[in-house]
C-alpha atoms as a PDB file:
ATOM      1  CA  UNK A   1     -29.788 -37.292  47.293  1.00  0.00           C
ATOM      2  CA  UNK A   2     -29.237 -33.734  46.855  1.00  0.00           C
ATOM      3  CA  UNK A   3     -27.940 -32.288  43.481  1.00  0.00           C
ATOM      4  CA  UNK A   4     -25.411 -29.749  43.474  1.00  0.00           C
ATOM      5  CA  UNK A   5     -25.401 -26.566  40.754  1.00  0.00           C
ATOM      6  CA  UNK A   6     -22.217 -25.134  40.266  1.00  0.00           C
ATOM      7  CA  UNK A   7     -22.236 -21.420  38.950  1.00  0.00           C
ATOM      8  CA  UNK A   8     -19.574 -20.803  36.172  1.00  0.00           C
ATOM      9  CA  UNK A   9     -16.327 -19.595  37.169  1.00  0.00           C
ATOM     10  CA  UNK A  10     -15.159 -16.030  36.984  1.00  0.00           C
ATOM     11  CA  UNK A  11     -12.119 -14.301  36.891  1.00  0.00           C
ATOM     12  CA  UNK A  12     -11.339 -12.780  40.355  1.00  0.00           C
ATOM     13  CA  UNK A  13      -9.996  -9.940  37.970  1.00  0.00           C
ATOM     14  CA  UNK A  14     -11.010  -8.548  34.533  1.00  0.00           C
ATOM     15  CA  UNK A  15      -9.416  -9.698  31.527  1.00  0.00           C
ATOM     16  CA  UNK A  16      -7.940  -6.263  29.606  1.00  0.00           C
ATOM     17  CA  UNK A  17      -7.977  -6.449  25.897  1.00  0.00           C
ATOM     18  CA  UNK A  18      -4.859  -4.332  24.904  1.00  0.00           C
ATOM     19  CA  UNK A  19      -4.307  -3.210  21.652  1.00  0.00           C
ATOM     20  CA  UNK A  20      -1.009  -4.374  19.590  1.00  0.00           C
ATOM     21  CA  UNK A  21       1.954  -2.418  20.214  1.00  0.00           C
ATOM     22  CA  UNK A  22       2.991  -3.164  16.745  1.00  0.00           C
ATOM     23  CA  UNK A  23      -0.091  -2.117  14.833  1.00  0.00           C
ATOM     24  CA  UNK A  24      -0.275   1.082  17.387  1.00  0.00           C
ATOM     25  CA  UNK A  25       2.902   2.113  16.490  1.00  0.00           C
ATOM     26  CA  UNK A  26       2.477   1.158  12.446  1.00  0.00           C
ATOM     27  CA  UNK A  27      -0.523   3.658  12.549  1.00  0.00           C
ATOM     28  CA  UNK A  28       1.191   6.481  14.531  1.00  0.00           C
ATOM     29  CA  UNK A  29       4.337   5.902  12.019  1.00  0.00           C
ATOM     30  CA  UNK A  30       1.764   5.904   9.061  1.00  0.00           C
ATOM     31  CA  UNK A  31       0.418   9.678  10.658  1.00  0.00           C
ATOM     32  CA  UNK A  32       3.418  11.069  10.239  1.00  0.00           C
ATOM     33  CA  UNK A  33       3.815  10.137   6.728  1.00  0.00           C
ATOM     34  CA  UNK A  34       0.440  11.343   5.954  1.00  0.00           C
ATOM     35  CA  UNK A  35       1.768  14.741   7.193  1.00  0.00           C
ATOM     36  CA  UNK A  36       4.329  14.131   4.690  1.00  0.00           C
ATOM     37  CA  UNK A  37       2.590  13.894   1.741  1.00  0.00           C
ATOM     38  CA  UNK A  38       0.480  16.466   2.988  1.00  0.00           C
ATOM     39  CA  UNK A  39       3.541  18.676   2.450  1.00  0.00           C
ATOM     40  CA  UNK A  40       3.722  17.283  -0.840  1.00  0.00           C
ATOM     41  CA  UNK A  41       0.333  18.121  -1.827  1.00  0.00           C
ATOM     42  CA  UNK A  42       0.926  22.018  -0.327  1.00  0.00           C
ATOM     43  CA  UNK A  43       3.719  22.805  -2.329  1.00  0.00           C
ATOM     44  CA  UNK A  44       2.239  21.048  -5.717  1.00  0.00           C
ATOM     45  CA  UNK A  45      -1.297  23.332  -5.090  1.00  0.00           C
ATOM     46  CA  UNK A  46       1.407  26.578  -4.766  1.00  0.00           C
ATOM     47  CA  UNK A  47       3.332  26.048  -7.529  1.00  0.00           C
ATOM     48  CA  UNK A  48       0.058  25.147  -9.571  1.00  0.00           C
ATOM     49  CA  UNK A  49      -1.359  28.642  -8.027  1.00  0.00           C
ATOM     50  CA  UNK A  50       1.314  31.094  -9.244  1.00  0.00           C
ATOM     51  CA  UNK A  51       1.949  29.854 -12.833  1.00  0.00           C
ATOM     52  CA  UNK A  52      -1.526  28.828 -14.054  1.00  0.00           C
ATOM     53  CA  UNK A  53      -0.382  28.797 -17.777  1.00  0.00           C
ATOM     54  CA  UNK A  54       2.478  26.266 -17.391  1.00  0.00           C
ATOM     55  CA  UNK A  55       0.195  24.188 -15.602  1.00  0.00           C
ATOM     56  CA  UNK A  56      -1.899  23.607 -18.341  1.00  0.00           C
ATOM     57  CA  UNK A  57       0.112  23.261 -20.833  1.00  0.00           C
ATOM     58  CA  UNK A  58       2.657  21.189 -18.976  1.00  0.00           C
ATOM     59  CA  UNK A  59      -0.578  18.697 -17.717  1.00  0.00           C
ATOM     60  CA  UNK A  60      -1.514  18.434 -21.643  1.00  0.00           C
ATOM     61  CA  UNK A  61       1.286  15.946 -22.016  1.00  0.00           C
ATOM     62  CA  UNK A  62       0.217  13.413 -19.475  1.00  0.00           C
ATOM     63  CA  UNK A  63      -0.807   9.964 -20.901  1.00  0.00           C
ATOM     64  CA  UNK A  64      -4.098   9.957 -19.020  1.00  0.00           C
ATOM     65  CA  UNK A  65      -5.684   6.337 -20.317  1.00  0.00           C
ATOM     66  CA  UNK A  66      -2.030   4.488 -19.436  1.00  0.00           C
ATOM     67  CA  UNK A  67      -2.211   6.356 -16.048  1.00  0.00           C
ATOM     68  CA  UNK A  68      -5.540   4.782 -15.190  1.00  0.00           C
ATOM     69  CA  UNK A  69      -5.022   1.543 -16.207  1.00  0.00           C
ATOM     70  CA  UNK A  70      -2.115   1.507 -14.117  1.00  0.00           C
ATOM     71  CA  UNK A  71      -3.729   3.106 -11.173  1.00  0.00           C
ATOM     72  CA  UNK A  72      -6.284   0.376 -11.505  1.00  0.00           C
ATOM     73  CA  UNK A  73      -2.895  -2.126 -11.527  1.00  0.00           C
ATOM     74  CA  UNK A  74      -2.197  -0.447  -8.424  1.00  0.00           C
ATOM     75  CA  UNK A  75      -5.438  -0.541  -6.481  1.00  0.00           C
ATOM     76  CA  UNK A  76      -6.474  -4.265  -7.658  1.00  0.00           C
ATOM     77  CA  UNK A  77      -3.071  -5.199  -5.478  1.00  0.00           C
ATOM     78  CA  UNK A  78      -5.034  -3.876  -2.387  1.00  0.00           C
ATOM     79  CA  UNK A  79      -7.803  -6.439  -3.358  1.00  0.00           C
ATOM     80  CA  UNK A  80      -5.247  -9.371  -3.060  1.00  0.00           C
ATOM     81  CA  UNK A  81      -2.806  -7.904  -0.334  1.00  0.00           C
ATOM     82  CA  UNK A  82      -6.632  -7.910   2.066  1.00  0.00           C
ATOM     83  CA  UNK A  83      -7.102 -11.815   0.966  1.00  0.00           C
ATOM     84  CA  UNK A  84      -3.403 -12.708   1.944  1.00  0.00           C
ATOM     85  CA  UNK A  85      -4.274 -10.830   5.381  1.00  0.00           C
ATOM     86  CA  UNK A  86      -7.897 -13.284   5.538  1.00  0.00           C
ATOM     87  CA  UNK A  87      -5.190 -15.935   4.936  1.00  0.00           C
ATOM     88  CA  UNK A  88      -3.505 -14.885   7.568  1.00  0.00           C
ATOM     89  CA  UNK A  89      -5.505 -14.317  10.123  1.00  0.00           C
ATOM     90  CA  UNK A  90      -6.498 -18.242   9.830  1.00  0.00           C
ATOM     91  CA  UNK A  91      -2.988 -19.036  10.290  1.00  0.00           C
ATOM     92  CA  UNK A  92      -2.570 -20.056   6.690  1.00  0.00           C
ATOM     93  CA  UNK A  93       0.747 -19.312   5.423  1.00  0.00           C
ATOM     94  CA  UNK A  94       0.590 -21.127   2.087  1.00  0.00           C
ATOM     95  CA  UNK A  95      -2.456 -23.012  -0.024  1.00  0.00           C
ATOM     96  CA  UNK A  96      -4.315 -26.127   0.345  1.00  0.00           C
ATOM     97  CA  UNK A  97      -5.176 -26.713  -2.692  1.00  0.00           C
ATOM     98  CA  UNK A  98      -4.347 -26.624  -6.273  1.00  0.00           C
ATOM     99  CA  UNK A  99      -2.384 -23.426  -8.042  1.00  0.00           C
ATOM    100  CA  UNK A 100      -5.609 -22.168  -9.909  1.00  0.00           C
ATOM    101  CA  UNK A 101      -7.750 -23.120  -6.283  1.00  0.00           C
ATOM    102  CA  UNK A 102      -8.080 -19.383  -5.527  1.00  0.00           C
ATOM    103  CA  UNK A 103     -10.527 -20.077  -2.432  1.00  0.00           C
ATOM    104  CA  UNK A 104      -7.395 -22.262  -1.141  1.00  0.00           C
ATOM    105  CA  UNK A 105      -4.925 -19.865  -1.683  1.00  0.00           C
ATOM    106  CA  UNK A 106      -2.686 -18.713   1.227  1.00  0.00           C
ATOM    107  CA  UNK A 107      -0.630 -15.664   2.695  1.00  0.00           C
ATOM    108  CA  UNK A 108       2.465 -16.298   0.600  1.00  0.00           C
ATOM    109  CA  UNK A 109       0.557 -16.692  -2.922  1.00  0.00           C
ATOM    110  CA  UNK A 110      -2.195 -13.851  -2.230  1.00  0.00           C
ATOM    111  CA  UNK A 111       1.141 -11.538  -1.069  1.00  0.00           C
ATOM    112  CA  UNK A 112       3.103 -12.678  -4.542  1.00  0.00           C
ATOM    113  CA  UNK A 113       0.603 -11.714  -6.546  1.00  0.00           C
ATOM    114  CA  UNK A 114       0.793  -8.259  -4.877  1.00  0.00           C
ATOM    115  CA  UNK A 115       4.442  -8.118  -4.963  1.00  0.00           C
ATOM    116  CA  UNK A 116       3.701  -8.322  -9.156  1.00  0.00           C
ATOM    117  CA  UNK A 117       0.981  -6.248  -8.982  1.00  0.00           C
ATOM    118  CA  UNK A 118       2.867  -3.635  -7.484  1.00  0.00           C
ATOM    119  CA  UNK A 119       5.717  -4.037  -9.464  1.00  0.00           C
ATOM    120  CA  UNK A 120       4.224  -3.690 -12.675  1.00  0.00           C
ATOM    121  CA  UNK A 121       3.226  -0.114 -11.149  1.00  0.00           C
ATOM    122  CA  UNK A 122       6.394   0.817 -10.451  1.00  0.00           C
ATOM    123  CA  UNK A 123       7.422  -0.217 -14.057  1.00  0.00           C
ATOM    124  CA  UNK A 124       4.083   1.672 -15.433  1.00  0.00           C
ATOM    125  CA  UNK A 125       5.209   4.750 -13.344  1.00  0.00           C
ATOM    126  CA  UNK A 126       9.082   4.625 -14.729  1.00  0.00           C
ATOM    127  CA  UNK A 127       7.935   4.177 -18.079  1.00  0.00           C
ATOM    128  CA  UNK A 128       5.809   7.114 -18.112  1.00  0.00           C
ATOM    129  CA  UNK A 129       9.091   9.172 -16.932  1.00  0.00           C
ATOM    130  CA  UNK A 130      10.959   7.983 -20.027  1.00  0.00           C
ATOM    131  CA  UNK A 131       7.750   9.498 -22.077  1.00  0.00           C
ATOM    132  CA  UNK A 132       7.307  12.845 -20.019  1.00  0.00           C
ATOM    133  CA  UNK A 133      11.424  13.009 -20.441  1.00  0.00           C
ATOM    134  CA  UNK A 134      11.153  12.639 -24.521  1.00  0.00           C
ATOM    135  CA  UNK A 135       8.374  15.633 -23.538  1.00  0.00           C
ATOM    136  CA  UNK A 136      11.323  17.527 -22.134  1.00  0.00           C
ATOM    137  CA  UNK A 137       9.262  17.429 -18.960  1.00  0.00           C
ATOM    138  CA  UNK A 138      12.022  16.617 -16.033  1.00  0.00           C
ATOM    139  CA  UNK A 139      12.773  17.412 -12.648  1.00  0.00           C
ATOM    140  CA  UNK A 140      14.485  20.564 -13.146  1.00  0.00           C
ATOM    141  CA  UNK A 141      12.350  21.691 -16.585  1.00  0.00           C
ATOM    142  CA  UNK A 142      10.199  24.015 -14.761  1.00  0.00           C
ATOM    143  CA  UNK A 143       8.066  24.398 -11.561  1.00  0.00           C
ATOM    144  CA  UNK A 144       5.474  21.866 -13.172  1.00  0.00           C
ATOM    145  CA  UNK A 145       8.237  19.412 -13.907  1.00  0.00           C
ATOM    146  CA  UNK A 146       9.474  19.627 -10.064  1.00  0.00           C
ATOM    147  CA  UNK A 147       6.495  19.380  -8.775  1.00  0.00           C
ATOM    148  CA  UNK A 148       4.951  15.986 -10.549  1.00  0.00           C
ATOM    149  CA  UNK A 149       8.443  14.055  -9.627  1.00  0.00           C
ATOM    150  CA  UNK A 150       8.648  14.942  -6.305  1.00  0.00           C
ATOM    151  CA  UNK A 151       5.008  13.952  -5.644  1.00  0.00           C
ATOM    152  CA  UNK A 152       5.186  10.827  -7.616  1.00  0.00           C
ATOM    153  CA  UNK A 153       8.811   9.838  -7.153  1.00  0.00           C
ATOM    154  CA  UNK A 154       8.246  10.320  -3.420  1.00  0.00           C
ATOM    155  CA  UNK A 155       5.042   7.932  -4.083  1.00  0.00           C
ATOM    156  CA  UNK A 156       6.835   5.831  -5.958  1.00  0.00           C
ATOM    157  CA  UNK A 157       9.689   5.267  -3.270  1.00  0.00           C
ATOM    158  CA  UNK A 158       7.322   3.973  -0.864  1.00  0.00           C
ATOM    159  CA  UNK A 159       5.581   1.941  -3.178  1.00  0.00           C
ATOM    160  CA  UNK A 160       8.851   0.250  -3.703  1.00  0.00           C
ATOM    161  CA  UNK A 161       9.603   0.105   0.392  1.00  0.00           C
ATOM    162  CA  UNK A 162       6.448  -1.971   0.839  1.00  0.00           C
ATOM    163  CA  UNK A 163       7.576  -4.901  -2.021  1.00  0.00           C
ATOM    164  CA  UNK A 164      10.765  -4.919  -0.133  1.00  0.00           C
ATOM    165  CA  UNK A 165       8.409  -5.453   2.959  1.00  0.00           C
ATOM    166  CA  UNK A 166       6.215  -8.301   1.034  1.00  0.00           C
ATOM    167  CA  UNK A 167       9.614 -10.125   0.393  1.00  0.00           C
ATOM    168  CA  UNK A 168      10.830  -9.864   4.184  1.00  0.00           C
ATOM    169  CA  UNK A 169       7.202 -11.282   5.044  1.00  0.00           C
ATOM    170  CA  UNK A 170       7.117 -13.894   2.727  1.00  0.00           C
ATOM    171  CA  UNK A 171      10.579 -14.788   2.879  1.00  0.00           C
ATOM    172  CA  UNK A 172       9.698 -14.999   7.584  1.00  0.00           C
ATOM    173  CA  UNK A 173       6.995 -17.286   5.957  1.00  0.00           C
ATOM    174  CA  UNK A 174       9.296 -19.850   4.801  1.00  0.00           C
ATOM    175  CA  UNK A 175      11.435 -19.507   6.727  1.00  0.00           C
ATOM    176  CA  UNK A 176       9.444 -19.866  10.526  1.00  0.00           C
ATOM    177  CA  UNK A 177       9.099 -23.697  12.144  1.00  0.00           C
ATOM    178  CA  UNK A 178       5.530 -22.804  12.566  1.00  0.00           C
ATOM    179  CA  UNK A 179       3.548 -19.907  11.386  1.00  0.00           C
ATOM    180  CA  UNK A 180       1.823 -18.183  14.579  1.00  0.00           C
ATOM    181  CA  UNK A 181       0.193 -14.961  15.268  1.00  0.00           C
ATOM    182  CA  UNK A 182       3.775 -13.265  15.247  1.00  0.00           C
ATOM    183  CA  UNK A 183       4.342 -13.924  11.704  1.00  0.00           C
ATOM    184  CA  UNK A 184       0.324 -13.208  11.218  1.00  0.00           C
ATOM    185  CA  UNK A 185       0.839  -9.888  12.779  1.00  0.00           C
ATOM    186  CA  UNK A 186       3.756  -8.997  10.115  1.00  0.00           C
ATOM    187  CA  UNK A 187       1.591  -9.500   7.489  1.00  0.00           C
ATOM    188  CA  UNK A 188      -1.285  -7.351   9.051  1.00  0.00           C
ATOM    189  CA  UNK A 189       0.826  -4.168  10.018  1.00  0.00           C
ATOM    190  CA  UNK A 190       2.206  -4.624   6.227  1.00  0.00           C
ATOM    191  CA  UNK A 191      -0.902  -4.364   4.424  1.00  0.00           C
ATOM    192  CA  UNK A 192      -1.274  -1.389   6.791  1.00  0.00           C
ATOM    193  CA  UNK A 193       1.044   0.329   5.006  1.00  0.00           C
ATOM    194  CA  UNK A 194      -0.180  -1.013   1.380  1.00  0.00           C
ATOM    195  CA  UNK A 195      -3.472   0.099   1.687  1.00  0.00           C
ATOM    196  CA  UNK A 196      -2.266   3.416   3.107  1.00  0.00           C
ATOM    197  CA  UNK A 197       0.042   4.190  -0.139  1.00  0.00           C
ATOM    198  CA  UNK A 198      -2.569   3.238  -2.859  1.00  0.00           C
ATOM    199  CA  UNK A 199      -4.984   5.805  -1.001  1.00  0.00           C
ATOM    200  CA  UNK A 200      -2.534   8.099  -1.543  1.00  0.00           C
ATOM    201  CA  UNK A 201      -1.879   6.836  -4.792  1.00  0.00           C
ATOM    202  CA  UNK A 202      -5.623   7.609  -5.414  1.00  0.00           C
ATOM    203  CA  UNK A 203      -5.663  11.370  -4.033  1.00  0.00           C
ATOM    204  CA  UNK A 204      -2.443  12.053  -6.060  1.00  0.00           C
ATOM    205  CA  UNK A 205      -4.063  10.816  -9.196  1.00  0.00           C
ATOM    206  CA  UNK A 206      -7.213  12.499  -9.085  1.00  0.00           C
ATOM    207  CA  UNK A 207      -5.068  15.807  -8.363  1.00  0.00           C
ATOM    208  CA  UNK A 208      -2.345  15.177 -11.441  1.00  0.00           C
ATOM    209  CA  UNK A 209      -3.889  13.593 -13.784  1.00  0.00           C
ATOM    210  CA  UNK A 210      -8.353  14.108 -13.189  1.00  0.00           C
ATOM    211  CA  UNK A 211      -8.017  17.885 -12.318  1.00  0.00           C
ATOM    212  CA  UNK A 212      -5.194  19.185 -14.323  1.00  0.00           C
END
């Protein structure tokens, strides 16, 4: 009796491991708008150059301890937007468990509690407005005034883009028969985007408010 070894099989050809066209293109979109706000940050580092005196004085009003705490607001929601991503990487669209179960949580909850996160910025950021406006700082005071809304209203715009986005991916959540790596990939390429506008979230508040 003989006894016959078989090898393992190969592939007669190589198996290519090609990168997402959707995250590709999310990262070459997100390049440009780094270039963007790069603009942004040119023209604020001007203005700030040729009227020194205005700068200060205009900078003195800024609320610096509500700014942080809603800065920190804004970069906790990167915390939870990363676990909703874990979640949905495992193909885990909503929890397992019970509400307070945070370990069982899925994509949906992790992704509403960014959604609030986020909003509460944007309500942070609009209140401080309506204070800097009773300052008789605005968007057409003075070259200071111009410069802060256009960086942080910009900022702020986006911010509000990527709760619209959390709602569209939630909403696809719900919504799909069964949650695959399609709707997995949404939520990735999102949180793209999220973590790219509190980074810049974090550069413009170490310019505005840490080095006035």
């Amino acid at each position: 009796m003989t006894t016959a070894t078989h090898a393992p099989s190969t592939p007669a050809h190589p198996t290519l491991n090609r990168p997402n066209m959707v995250s590709v293109g999310t990262v070459v979109w997100l390049s440009s708008e780094l270039m963007f706000f790069a603009g942004l940050f040119a023209m604020y580092f001007t203005l700030r150059s040729t009227t020194g005196g205005m700068w200060a004085e205009e900078s003195a009003k800024l609320n610096f301890p509500f700014a942080l705490v809603n800065t920190l607001i804004l970069v906790s929601s990167s915390f939870s937007c990363q676990m909703g991503v874990f979640a949905a990487e495992n193909l885990r669209p909503r929890r397992t468990g019970r509400l307070f179960a945070f370990s069982k949580w899925g994509m949906t909850e992790w992704f509403l509690l960014t959604f609030v996160l986020g909003a509460i910025f944007v309500a942070g950021q609009t209140t401080e407005y309506v204070m800097l406006t009773s300052e008789h700082v605005t968007l057409n005071s003075n070259p200071y005034g111009s410069a802060f809304y256009m960086t942080t209203g910009f900022h702020g715009l986006h911010v509000i883009g990527g709760l619209i986005a959390f709602l569209l991916i939630i909403g696809r959540a719900y919504a799909a028969k069964k949650f695959g790596h399609f709707e997995a990939t949404s939520a990735i390429v999102t949180s793209y985007y999220w973590h790219f506008v509190d980074v810049v979230w974090i550069g413009l508040f170490l310019v505005i408010y840490v080095l006035k």
